[in-house]
Protein backbone atom coordinates (compact mmCIF):
# COMPACT_ATOMS: atom_id res chain seq x y z
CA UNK A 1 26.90 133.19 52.86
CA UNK A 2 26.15 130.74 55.37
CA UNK A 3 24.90 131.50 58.87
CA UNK A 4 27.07 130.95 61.26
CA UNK A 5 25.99 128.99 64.57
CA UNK A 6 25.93 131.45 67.88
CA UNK A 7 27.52 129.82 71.32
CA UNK A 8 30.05 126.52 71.02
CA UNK A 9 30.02 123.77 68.18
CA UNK A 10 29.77 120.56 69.02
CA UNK A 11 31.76 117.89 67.06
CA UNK A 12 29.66 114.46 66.75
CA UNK A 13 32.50 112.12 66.31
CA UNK A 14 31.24 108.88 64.88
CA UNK A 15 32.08 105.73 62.83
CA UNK A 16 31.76 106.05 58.75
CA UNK A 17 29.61 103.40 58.65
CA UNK A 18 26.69 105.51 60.73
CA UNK A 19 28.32 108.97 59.03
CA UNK A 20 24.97 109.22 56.55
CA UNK A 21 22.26 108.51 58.94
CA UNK A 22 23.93 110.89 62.12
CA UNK A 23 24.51 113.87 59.72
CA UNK A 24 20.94 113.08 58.28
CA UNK A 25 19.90 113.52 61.92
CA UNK A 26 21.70 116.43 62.32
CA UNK A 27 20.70 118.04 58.92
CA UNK A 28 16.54 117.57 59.73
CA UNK A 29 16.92 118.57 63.21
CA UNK A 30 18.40 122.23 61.79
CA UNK A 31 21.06 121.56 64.86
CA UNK A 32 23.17 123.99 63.19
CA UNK A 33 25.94 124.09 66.25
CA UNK A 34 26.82 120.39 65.33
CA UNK A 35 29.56 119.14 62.83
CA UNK A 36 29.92 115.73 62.31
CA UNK A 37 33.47 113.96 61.94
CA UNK A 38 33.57 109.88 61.04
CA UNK A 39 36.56 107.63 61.27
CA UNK A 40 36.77 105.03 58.55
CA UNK A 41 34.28 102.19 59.14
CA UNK A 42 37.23 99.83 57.67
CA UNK A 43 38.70 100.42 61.38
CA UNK A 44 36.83 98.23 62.62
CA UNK A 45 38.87 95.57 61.19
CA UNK A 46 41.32 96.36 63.59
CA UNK A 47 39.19 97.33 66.51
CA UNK A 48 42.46 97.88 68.85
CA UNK A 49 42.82 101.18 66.59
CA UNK A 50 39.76 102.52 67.53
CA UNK A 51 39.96 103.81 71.12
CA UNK A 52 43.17 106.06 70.14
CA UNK A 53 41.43 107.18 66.89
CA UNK A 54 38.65 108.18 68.80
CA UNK A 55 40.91 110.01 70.98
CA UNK A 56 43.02 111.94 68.35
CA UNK A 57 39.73 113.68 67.19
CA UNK A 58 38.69 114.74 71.12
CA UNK A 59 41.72 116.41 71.20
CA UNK A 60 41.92 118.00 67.80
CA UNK A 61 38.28 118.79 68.42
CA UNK A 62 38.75 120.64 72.11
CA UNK A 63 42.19 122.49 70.53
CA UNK A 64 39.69 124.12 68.06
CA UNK A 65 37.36 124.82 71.13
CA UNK A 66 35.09 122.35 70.70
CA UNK A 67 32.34 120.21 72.86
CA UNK A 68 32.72 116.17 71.81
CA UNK A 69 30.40 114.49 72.08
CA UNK A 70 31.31 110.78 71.01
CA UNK A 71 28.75 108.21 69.05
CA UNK A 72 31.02 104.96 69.57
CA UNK A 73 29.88 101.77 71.56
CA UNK A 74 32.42 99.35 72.98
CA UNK A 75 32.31 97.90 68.91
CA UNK A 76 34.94 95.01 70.00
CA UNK A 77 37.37 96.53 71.63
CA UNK A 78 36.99 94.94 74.80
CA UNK A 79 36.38 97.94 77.04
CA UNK A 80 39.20 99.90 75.37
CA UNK A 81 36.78 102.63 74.05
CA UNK A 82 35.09 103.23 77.27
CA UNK A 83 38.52 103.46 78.98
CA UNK A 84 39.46 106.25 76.62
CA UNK A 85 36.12 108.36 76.83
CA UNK A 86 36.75 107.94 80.76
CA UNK A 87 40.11 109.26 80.30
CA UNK A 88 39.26 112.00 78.20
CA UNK A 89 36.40 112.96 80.23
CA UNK A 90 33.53 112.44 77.32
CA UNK A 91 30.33 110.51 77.76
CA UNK A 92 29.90 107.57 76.49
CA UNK A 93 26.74 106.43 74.55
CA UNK A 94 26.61 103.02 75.77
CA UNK A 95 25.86 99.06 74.03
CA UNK A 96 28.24 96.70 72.54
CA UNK A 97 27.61 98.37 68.78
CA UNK A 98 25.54 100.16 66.41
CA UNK A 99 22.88 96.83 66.06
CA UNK A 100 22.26 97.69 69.95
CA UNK A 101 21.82 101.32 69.71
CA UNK A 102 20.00 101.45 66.43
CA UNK A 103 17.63 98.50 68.02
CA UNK A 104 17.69 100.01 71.88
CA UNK A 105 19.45 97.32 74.58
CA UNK A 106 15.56 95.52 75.50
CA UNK A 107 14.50 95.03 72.09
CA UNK A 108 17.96 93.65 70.95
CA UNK A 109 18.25 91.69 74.06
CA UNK A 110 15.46 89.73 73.11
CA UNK A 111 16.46 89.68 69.28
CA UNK A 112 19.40 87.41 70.48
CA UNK A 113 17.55 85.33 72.76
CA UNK A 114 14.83 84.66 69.82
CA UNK A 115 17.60 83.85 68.24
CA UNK A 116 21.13 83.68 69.20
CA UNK A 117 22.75 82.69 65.74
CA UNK A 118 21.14 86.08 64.02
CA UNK A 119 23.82 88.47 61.61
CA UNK A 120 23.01 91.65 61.66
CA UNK A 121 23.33 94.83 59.19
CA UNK A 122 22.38 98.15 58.96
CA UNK A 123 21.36 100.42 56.08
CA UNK A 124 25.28 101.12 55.29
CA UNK A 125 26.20 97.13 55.45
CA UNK A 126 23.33 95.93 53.68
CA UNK A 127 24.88 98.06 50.88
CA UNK A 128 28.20 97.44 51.29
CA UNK A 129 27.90 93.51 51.74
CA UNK A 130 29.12 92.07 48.63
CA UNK A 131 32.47 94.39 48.93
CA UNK A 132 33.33 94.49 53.26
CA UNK A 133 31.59 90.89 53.80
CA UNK A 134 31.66 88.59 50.62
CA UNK A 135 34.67 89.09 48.95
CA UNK A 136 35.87 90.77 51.87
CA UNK A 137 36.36 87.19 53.35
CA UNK A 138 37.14 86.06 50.27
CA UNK A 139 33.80 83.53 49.71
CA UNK A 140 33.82 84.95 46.15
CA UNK A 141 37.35 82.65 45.77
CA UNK A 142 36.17 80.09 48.45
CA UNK A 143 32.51 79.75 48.51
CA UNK A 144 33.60 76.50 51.08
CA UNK A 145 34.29 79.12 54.04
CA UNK A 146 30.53 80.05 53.66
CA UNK A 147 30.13 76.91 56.50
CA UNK A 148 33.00 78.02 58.45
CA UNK A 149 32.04 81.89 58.69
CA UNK A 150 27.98 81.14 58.78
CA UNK A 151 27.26 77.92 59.67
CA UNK A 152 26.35 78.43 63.33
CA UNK A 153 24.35 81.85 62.01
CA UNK A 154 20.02 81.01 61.24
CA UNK A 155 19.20 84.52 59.96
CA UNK A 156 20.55 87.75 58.68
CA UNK A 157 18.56 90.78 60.90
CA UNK A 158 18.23 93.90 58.38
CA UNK A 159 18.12 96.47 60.71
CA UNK A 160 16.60 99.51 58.37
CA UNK A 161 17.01 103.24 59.32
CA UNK A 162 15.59 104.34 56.17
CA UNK A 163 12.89 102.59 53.76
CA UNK A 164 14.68 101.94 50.38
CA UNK A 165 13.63 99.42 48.19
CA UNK A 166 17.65 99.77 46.55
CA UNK A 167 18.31 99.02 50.05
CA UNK A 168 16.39 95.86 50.80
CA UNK A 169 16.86 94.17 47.54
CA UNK A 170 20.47 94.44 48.47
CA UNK A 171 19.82 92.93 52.37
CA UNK A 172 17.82 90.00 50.62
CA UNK A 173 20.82 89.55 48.26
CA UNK A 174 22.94 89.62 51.05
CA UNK A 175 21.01 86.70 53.36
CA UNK A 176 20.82 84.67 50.17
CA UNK A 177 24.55 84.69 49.08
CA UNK A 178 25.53 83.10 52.59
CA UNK A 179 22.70 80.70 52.52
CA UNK A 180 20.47 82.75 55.45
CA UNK A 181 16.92 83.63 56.08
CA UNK A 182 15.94 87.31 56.05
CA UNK A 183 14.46 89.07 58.76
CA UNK A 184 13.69 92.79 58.57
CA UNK A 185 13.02 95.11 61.66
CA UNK A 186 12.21 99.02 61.18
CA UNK A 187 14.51 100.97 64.01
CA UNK A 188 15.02 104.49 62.15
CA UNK A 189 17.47 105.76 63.85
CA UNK A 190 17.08 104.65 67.37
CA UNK A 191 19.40 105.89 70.10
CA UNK A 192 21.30 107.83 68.01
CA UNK A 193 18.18 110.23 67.71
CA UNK A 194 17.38 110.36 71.33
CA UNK A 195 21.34 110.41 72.55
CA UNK A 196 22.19 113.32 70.28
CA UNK A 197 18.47 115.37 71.42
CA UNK A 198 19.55 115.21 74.47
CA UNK A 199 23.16 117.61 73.87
């Protein structure tokens, strides 16, 4: 039978496209009062979804008696998320995205002004790139858009939470099949770790 946590839980609500590395957090931390509930990473597609998805689970989380704590940036919805987590009274982890928080706000700051025209992906889109990225904007059918989706970009940033060779072969794969140069940069798991210490 499995122990069951003393005192409140506390639902992480998160994006699916962090889901592996914030329950991996969770898991080798032994933070046994924590659940972890994603949203589909394919929302943000449609980033105007977001803030309201985010805000269905806070309040199917606090009917079941739960403490929320929330692991979304702004991730393009132009201020909509952190209007909703000010609404609903929930703290808000701060940056623009995931590259921010996984990178911390200095060290990405200076990322961009190195080089503005960087792409970046994480563990879960270097893996995913041929499917949500490559054919997802169809440059399997029309390898001509490459220019028009790329062509102000110098470098794809491979921004790895955990060392996998799988991984990395499929980052390199990814910078070469829209014509960029690879740069890798080691954040584990960044401000994810220290946000969710801290609750």
């Amino acid at each position: 039978m499995d122990a069951i946590a003393e005192g409140p839980t506390t639902l992480v609500i998160c994006c699916g496209a962090i889901a592996n590395e914030i329950v991996t957090i969770v898991r080798e931390n032994g933070w046994q009062h924590m659940k972890v509930e994603c949203l589909p990473a394919k929302l943000h597609n449609h980033p105007e979804a977001l803030p309201e998805g985010v805000r269905a689970k806070i309040r199917q989380g606090r009917a079941r008696g739960d403490e929320i704590v929330v692991l979304y940036s702004d991730c393009g919805t132009g201020g909509g998320m952190a209007r909703v987590l000010e609404e609903e009274g929930v703290e808000n982890i701060g940056g623009s995205h995931c590259y921010e928080v996984f990178s911390g706000s200095e060290q990405f700051k200076d990322m961009m002004e190195d080089e503005p025209g960087s792409f970046f992906v994480t563990d879960f889109l270097a893996r995913h790139f041929e499917k949500l990225v490559f054919k997802g904007l169809g440059l399997d059918r029309f390898p001509k858009l490459r220019d028009t989706y790329f062509g102000h970009y110098r470098k794809l940033v491979y921004l790895v939470q955990r060392e996998s060779p799988e991984t990395l072969a499929r980052a390199e794969a990814a910078a070469a099949s829209i014509g960029l140069e690879l740069e890798v940069r080691h954040t584990g798991y960044g401000g994810f770790q220290k946000f969710l210490e801290q609750k």
